[in-house]
C-alpha atoms as a PDB file:
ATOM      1  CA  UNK A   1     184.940  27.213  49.768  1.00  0.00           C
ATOM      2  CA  UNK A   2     183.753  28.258  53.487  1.00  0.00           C
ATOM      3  CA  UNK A   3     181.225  26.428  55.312  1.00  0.00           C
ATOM      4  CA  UNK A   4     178.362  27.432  56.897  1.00  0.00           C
ATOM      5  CA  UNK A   5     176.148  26.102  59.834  1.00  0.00           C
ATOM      6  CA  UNK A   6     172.515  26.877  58.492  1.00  0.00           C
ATOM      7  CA  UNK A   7     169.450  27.524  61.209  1.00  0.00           C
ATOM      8  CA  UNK A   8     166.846  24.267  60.904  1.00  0.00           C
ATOM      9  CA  UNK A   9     163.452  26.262  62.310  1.00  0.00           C
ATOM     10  CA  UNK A  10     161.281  22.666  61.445  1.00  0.00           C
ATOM     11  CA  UNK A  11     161.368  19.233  61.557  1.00  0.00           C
ATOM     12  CA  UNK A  12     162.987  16.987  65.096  1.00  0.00           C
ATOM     13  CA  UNK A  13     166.090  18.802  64.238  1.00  0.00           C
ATOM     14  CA  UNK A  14     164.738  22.561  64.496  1.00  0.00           C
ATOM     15  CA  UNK A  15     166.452  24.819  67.068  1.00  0.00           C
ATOM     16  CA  UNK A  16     170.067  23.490  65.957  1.00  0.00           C
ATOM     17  CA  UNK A  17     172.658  24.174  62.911  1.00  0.00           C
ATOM     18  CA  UNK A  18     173.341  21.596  59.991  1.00  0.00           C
ATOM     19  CA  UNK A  19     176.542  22.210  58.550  1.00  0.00           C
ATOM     20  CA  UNK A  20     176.290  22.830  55.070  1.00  0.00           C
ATOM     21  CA  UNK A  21     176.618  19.813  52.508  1.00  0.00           C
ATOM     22  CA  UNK A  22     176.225  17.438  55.702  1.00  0.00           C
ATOM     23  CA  UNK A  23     174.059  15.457  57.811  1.00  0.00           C
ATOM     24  CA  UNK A  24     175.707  16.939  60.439  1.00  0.00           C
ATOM     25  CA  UNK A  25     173.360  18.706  63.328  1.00  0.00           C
ATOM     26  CA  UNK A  26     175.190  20.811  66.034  1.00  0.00           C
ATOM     27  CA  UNK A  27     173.870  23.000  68.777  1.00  0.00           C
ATOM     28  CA  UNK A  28     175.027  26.305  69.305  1.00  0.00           C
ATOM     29  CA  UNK A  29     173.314  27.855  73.063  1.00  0.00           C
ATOM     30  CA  UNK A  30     173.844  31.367  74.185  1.00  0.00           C
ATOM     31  CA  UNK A  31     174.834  29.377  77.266  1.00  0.00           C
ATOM     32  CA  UNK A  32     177.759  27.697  75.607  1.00  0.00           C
ATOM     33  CA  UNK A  33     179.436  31.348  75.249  1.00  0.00           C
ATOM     34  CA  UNK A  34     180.270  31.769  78.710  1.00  0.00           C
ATOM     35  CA  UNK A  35     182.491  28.454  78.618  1.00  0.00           C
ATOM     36  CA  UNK A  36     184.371  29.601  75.548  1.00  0.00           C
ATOM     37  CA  UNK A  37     187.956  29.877  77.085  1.00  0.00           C
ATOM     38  CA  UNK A  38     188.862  33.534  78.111  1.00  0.00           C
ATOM     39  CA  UNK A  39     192.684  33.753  76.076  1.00  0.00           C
ATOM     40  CA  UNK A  40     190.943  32.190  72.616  1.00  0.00           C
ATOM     41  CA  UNK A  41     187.716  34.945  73.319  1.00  0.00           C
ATOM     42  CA  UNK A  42     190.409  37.367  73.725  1.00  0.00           C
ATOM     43  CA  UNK A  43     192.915  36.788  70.931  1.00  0.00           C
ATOM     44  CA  UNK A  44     190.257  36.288  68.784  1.00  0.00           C
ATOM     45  CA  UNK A  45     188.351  39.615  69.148  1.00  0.00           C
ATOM     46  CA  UNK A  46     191.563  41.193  68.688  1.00  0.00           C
ATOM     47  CA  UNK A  47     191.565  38.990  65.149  1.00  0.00           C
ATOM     48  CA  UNK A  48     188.156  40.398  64.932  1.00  0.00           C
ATOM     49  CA  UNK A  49     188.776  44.402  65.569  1.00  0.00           C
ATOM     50  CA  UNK A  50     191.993  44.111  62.605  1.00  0.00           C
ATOM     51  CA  UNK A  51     189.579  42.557  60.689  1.00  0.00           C
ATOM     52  CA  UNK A  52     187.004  45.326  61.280  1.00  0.00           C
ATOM     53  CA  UNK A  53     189.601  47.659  60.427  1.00  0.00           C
ATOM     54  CA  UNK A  54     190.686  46.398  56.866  1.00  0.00           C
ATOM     55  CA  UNK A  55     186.655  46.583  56.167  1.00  0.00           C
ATOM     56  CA  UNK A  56     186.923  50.046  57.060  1.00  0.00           C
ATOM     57  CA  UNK A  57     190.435  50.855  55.168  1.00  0.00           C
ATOM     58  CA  UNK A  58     188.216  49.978  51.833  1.00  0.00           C
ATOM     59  CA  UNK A  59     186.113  52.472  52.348  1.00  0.00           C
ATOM     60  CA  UNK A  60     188.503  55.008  53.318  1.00  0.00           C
ATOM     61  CA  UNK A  61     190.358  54.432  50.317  1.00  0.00           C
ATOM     62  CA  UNK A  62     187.063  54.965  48.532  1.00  0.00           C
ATOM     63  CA  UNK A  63     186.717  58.325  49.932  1.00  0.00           C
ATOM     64  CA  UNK A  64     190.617  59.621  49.058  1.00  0.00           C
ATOM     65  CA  UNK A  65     189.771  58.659  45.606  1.00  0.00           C
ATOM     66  CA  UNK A  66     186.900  60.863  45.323  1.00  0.00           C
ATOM     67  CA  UNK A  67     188.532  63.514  47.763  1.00  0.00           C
ATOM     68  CA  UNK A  68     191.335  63.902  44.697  1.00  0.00           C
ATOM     69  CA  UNK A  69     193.834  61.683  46.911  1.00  0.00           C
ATOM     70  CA  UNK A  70     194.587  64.529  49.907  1.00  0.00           C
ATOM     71  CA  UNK A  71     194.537  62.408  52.738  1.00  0.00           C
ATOM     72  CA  UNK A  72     192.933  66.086  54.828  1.00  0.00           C
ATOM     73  CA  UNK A  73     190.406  66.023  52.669  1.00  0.00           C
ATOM     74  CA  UNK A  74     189.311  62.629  53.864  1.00  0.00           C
ATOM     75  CA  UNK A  75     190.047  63.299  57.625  1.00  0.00           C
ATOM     76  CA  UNK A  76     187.478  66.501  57.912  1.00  0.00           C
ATOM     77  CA  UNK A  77     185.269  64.547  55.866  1.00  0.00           C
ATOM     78  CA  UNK A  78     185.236  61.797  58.533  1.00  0.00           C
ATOM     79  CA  UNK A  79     185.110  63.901  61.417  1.00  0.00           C
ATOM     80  CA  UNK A  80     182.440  65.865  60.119  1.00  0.00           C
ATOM     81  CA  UNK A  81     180.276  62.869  60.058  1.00  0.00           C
ATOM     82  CA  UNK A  82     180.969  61.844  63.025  1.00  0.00           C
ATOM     83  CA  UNK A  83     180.541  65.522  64.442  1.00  0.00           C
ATOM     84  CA  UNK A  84     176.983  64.972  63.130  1.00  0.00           C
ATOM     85  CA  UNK A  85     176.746  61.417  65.556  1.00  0.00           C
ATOM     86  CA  UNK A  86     173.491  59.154  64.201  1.00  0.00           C
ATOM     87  CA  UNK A  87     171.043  62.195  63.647  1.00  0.00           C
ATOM     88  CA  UNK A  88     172.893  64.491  61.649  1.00  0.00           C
ATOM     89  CA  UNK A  89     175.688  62.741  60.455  1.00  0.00           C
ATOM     90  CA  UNK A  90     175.104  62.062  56.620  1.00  0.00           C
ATOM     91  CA  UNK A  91     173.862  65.289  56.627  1.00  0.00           C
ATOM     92  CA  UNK A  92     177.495  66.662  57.731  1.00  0.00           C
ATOM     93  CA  UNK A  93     179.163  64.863  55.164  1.00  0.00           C
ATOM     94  CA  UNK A  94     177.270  66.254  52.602  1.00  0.00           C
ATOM     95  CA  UNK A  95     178.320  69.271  54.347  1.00  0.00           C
ATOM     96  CA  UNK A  96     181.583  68.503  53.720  1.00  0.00           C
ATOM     97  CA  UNK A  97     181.255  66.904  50.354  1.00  0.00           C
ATOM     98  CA  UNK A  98     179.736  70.017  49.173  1.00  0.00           C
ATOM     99  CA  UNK A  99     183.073  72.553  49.748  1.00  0.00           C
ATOM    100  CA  UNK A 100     186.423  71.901  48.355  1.00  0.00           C
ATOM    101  CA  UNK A 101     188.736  71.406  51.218  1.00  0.00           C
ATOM    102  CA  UNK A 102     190.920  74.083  49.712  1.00  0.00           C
ATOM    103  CA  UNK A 103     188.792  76.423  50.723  1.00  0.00           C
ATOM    104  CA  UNK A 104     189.027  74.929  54.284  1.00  0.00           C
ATOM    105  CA  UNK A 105     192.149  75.867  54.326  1.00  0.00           C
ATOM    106  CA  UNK A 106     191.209  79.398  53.019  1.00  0.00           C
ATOM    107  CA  UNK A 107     189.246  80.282  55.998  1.00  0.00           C
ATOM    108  CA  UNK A 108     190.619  78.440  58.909  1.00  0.00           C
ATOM    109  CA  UNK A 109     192.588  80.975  59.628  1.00  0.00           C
ATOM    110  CA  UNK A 110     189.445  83.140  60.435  1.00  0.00           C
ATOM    111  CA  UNK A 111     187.244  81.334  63.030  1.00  0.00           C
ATOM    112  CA  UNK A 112     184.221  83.777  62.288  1.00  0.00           C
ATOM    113  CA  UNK A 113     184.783  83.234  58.580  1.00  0.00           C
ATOM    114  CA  UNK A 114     185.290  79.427  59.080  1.00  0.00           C
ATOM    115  CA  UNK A 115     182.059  79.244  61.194  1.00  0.00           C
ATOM    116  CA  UNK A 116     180.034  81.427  58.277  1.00  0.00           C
ATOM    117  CA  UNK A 117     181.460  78.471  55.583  1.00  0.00           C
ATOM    118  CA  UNK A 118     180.190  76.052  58.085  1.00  0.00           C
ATOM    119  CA  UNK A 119     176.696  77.397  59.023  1.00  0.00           C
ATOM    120  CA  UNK A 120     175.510  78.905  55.758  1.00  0.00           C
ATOM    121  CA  UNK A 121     176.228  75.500  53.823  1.00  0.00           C
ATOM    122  CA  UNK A 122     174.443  73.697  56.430  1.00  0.00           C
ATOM    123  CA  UNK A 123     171.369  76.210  55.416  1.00  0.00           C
ATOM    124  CA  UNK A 124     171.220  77.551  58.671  1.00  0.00           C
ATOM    125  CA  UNK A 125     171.811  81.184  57.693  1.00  0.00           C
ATOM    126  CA  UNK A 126     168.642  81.741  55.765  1.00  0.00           C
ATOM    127  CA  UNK A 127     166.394  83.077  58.472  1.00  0.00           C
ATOM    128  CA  UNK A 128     165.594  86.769  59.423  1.00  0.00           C
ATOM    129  CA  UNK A 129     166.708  87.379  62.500  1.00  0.00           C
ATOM    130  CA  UNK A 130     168.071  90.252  64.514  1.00  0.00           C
ATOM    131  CA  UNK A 131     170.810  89.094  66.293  1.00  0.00           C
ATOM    132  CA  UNK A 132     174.337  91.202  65.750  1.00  0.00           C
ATOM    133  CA  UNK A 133     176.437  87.671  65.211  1.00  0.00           C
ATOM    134  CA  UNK A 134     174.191  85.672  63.031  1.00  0.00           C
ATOM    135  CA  UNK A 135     174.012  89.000  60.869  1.00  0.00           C
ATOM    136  CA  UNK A 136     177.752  89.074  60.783  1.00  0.00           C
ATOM    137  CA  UNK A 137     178.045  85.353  59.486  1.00  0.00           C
ATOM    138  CA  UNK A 138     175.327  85.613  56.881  1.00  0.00           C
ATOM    139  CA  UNK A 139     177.118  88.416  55.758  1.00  0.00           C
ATOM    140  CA  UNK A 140     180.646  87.171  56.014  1.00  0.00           C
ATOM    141  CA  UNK A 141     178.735  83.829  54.124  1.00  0.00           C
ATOM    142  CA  UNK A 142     177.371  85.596  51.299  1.00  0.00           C
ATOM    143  CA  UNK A 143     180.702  87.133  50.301  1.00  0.00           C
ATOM    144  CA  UNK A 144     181.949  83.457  50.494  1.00  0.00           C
ATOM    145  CA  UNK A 145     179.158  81.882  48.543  1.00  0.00           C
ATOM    146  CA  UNK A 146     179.958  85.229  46.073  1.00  0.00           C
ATOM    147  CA  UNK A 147     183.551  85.008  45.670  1.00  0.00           C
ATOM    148  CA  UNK A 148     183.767  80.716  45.705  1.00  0.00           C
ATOM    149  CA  UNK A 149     180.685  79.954  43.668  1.00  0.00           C
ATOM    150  CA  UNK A 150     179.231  78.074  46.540  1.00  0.00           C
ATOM    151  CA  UNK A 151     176.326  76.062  46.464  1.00  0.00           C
ATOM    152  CA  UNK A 152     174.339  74.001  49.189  1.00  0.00           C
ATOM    153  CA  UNK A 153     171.339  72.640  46.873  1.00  0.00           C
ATOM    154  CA  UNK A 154     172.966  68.876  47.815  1.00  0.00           C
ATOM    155  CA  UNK A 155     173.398  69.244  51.484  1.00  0.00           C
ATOM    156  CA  UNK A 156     170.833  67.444  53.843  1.00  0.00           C
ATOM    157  CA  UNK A 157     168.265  69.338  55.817  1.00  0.00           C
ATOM    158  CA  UNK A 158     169.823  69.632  59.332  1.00  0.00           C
ATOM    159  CA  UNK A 159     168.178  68.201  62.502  1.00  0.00           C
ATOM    160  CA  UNK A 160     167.596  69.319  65.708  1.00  0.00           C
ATOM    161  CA  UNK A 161     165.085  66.880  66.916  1.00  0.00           C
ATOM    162  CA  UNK A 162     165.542  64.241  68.922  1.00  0.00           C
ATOM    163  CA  UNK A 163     168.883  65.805  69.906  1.00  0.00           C
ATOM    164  CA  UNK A 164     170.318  67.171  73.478  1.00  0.00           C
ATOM    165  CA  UNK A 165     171.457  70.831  73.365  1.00  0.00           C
ATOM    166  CA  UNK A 166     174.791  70.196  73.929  1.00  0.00           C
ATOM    167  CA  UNK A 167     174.606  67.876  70.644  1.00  0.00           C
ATOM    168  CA  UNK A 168     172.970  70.803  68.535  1.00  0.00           C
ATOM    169  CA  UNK A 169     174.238  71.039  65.220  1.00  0.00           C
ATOM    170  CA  UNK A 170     175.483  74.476  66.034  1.00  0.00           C
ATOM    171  CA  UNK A 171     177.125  73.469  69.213  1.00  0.00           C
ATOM    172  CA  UNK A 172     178.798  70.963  67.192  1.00  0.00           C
ATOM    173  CA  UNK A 173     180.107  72.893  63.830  1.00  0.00           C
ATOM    174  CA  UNK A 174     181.197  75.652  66.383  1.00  0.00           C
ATOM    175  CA  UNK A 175     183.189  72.960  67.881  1.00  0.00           C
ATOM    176  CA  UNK A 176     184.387  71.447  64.312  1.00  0.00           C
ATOM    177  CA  UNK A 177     185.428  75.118  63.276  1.00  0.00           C
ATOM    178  CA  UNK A 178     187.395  75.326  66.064  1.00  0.00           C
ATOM    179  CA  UNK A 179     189.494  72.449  66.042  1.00  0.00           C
ATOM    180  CA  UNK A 180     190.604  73.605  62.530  1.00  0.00           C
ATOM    181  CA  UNK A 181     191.159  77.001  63.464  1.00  0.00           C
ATOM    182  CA  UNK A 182     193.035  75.776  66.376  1.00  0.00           C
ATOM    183  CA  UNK A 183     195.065  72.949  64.779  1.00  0.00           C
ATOM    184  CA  UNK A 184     196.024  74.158  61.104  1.00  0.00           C
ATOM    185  CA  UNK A 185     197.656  70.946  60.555  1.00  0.00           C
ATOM    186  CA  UNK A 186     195.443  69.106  62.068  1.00  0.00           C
ATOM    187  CA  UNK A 187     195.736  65.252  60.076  1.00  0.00           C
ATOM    188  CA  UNK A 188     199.712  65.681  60.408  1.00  0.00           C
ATOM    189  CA  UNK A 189     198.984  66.251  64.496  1.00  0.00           C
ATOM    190  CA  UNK A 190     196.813  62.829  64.509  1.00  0.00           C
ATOM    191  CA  UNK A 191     199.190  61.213  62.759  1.00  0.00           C
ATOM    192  CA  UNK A 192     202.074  61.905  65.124  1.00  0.00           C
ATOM    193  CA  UNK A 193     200.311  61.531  68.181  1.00  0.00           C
ATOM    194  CA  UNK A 194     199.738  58.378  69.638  1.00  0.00           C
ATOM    195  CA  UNK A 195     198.652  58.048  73.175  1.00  0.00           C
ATOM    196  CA  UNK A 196     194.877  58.654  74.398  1.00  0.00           C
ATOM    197  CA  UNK A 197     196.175  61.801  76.858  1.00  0.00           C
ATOM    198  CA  UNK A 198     197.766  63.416  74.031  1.00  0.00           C
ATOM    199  CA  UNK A 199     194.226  62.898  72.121  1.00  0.00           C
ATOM    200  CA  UNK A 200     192.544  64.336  74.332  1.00  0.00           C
ATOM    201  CA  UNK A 201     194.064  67.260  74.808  1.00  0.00           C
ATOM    202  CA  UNK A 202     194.202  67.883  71.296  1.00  0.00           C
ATOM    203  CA  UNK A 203     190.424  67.294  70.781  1.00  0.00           C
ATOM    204  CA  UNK A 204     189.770  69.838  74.302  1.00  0.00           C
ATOM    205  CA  UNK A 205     188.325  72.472  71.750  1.00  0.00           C
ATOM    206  CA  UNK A 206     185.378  74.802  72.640  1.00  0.00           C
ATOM    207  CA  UNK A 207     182.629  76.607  70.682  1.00  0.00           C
ATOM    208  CA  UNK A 208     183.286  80.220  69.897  1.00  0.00           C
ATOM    209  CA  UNK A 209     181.974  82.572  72.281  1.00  0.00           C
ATOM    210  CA  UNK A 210     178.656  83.254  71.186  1.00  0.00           C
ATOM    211  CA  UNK A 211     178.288  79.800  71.271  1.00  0.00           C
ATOM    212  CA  UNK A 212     179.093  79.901  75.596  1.00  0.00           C
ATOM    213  CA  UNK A 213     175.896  81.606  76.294  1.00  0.00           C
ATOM    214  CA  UNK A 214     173.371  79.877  73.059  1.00  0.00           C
ATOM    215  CA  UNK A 215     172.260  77.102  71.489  1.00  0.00           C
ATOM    216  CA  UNK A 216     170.437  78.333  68.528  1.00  0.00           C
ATOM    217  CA  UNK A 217     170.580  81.589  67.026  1.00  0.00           C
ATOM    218  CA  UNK A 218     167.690  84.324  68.945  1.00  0.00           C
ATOM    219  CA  UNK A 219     167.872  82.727  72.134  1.00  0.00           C
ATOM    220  CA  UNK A 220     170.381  82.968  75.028  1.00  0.00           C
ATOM    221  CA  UNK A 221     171.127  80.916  77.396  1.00  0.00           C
ATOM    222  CA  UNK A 222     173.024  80.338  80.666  1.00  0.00           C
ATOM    223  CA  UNK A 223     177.005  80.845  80.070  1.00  0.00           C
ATOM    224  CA  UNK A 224     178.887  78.114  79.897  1.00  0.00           C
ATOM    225  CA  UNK A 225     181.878  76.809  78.091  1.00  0.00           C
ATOM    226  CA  UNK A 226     181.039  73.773  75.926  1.00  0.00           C
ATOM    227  CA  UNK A 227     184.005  71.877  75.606  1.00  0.00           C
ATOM    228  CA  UNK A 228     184.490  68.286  73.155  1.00  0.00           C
ATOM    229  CA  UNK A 229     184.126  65.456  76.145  1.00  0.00           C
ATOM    230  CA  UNK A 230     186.605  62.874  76.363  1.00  0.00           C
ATOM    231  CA  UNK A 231     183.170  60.470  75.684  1.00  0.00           C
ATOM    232  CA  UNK A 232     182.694  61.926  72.623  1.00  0.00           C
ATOM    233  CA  UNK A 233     186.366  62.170  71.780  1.00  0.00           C
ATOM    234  CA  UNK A 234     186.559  58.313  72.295  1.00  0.00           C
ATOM    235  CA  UNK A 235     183.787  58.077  69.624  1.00  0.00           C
ATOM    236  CA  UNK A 236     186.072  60.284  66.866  1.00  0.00           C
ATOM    237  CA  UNK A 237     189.196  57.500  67.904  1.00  0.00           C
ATOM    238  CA  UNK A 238     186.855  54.512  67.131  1.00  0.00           C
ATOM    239  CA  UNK A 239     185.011  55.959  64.418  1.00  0.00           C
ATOM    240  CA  UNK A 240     187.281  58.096  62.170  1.00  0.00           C
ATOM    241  CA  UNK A 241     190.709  58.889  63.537  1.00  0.00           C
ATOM    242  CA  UNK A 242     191.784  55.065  64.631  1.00  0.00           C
ATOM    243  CA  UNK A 243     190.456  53.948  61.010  1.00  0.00           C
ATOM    244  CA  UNK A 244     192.139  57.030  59.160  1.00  0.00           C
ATOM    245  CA  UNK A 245     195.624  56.060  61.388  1.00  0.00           C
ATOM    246  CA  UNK A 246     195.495  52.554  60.396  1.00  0.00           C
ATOM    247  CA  UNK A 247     194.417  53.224  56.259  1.00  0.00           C
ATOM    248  CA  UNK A 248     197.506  55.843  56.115  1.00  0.00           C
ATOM    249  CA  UNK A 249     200.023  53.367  57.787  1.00  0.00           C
ATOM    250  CA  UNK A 250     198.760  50.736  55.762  1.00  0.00           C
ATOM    251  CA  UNK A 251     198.875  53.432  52.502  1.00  0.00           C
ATOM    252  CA  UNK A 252     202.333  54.189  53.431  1.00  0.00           C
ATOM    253  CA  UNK A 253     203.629  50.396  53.531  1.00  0.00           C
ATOM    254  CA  UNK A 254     204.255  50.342  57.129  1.00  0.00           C
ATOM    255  CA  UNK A 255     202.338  48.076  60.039  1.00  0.00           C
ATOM    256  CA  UNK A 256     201.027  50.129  63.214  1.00  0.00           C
ATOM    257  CA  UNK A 257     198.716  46.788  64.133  1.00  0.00           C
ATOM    258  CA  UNK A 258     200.541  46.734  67.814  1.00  0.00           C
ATOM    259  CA  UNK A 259     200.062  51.035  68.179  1.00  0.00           C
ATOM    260  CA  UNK A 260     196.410  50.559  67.204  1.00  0.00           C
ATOM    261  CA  UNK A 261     196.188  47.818  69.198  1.00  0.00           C
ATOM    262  CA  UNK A 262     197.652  49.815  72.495  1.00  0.00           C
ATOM    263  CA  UNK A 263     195.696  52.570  71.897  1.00  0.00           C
ATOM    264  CA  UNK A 264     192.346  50.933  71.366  1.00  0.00           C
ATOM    265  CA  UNK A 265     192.391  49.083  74.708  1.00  0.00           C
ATOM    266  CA  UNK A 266     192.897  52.332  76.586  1.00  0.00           C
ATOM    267  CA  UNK A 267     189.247  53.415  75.680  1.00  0.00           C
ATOM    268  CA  UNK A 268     186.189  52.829  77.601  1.00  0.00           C
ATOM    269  CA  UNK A 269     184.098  49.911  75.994  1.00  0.00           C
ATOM    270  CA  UNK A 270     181.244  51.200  74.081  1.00  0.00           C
ATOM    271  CA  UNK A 271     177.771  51.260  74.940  1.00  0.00           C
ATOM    272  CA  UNK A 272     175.490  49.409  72.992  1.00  0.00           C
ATOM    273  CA  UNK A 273     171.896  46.772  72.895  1.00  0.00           C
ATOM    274  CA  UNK A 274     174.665  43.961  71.085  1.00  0.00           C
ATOM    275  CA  UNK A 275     177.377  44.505  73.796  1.00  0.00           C
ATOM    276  CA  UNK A 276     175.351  44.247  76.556  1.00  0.00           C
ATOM    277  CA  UNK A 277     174.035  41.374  75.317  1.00  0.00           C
ATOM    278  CA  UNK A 278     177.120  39.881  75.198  1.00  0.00           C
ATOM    279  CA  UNK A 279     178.499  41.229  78.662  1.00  0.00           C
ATOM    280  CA  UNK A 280     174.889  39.439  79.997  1.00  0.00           C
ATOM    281  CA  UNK A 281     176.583  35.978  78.755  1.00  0.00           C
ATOM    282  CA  UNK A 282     179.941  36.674  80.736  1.00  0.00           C
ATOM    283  CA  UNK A 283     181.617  40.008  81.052  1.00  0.00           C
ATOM    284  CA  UNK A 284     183.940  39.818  78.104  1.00  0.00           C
ATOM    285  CA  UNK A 285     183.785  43.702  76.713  1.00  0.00           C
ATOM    286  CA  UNK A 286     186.217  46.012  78.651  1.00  0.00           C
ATOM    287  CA  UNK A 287     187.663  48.213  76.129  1.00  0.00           C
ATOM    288  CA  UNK A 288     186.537  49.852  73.084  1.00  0.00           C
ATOM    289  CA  UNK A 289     188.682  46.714  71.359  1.00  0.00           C
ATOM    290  CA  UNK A 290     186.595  44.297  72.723  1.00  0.00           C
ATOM    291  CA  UNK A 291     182.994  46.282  71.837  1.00  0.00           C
ATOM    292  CA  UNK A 292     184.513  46.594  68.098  1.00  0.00           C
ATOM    293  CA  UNK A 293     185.753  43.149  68.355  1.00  0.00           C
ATOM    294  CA  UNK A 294     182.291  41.991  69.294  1.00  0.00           C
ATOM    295  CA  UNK A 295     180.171  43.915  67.126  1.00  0.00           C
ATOM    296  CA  UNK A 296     182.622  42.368  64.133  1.00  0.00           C
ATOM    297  CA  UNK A 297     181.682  39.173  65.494  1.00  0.00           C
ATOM    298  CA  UNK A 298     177.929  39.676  65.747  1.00  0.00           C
ATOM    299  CA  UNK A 299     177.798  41.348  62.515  1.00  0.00           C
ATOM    300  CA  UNK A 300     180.457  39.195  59.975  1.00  0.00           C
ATOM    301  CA  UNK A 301     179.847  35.811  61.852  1.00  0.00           C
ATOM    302  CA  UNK A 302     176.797  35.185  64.176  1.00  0.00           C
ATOM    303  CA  UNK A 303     174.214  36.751  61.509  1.00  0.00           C
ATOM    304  CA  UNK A 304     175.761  35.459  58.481  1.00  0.00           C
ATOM    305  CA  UNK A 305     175.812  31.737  60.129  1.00  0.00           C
ATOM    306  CA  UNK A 306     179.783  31.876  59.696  1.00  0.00           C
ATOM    307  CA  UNK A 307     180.163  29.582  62.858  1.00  0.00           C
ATOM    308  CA  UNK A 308     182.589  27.330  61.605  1.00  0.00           C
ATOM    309  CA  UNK A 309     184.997  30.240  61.185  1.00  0.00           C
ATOM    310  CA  UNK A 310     184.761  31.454  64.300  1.00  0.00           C
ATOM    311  CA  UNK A 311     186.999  30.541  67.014  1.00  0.00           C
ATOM    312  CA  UNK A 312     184.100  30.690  69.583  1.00  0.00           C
ATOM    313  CA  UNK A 313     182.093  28.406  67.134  1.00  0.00           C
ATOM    314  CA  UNK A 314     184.457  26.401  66.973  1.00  0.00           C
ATOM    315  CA  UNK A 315     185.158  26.258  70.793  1.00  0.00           C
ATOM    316  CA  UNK A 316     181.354  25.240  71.273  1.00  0.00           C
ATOM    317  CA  UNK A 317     181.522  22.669  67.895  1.00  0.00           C
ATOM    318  CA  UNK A 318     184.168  20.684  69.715  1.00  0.00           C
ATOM    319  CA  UNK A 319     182.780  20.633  73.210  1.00  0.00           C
ATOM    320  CA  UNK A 320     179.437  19.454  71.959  1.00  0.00           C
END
């Protein structure tokens, strides 16, 4: 059985922890943090990220079972989520839980008829308007929805509030049709590859044309190529293509822990209210390792009261 160091909030003993089944009153300061030695802070958020990891495996291995075990299946279903970042995300994998990835692999071939799959399940083919290309995917949709029995009664209303142009929904499934059009075998590619260059260059995919000089369908705009950015790569390597590495290795029977490991600490620390919070202390978050590491440890240890199995808990327990 674990113990726990409980918050007292009354009483001559409020502001500290008792430790659970005790008499036992500790103090735990945001101060104490910053003397927490720098190799335990460091091995330990490495603990922390493989632990983050195996969280993550579970639910991957969730998703292949309802994704009728193809291992593609579950990679476009991850990177359409993430295509869809915090605003339209859900909505993207219901996107993507609403076609058969067979018939992906149909129309990838075709970008026009891969970007007509795309944009008439996401309901944004149902308006009346003039323009020569959003005439040609409606079209090119309804022979799909026609032929494939397709239906999008389950898919989320798309968003384009709140949202940057460049992060438009159509900006982005331009870019997600692309990638598969470009890179027919795609999860075989991420599985092989394994340095950040090579990720990058793999993710360097553009809209289609039309998509150069809009944003929305009706309305032009100045021409320029809108290409994935290595920031928003780095998010698809933390979020979904890291994870998905890890979960096949792991599938497979083999142990890629010192790959993911050297791969992780090449990206740029994440961005975040929690890490900065934590950089504020002492400047421990330098890679994308260390902001997973530390949002493991704010989330599965600091707000559960888990500080007795934490290694920094610990540190602070025995200098008190």
């Amino acid at each position: 059985m674990r113990t726990t160091a409980t918050p007292v909030t009354e009483g001559p003993h409020a502001g500290k922890y008792r430790i659970a089944g005790t008499k036992i009153y500790i103090t735990f300061g945001e101060h104490d943090f910053s003397s927490v030695n720098h190799f335990d802070i460091s091995n330990w958020l490495e603990r922390l990220y493989l632990e983050r990891l195996e969280r993550k495996a579970e639910d991957i291995n969730a998703l292949l079972l309802t994704s009728k075990n193809d291992w593609e299946a579950v990679l476009f279903k991850m990177l359409a989520k993430n295509f869809g970042l915090k605003v339209n995300g859900d909505a993207f994998l219901s996107l993507a839980n609403s076609v058969d990835f067979s018939m992906i692999r149909k129309t990838l071939t075709s970008n026009t008829t891969l970007e007509a799959l795309l944009f008439g399940q996401a309901g944004l083919l149902e308006q009346e308007i003039e323009e020569p290309y959003y005439l040609e995917l409606a079209k090119e949709y309804e022979f799909l929805k026609q032929k494939f029995s397709l239906s999008n009664k389950n898919v989320m209303p798309i968003q384009f509030f709140r949202l940057r142009p460049p992060n438009f929904p159509t900006i982005r499934l331009s870019q997600l049709a692309t990638l598969y059009h470009q890179n027919q075998n795609l999860f075989s590619k991420i599985i092989e590859i394994n340095t950040l260059e090579d990720f990058y260059d793999l993710f360097s995919v553009p809209t289609s044309s039309f998509w150069e000089s809009h944003y929305t369908f009706g309305k032009s705009s100045s021409k320029s190529k809108k290409v994935l950015t290595k920031s928003f790569v780095d998010l698809l390597l933390i979020n979904s293509i890291i994870p998905l590495k890890f979960s096949y290795a792991k599938f497979q029977g083999h142990n890629i822990d010192d790959l993911i490991i050297n791969l992780i600490e090449c990206i740029t620390s994440e961005k975040n209210s929690i890490i900065e919070k934590f950089n504020s202390l002492r400047l421990v978050s330098t890679s994308a390792l260390h902001s997973q590491g530390l949002l493991q440890l704010k989330n599965e240890y600091c707000d559960k009261n888990k500080c007795l199995q934490c290694v920094v808990g610990n540190s602070i327990l025995h200098s008190n």
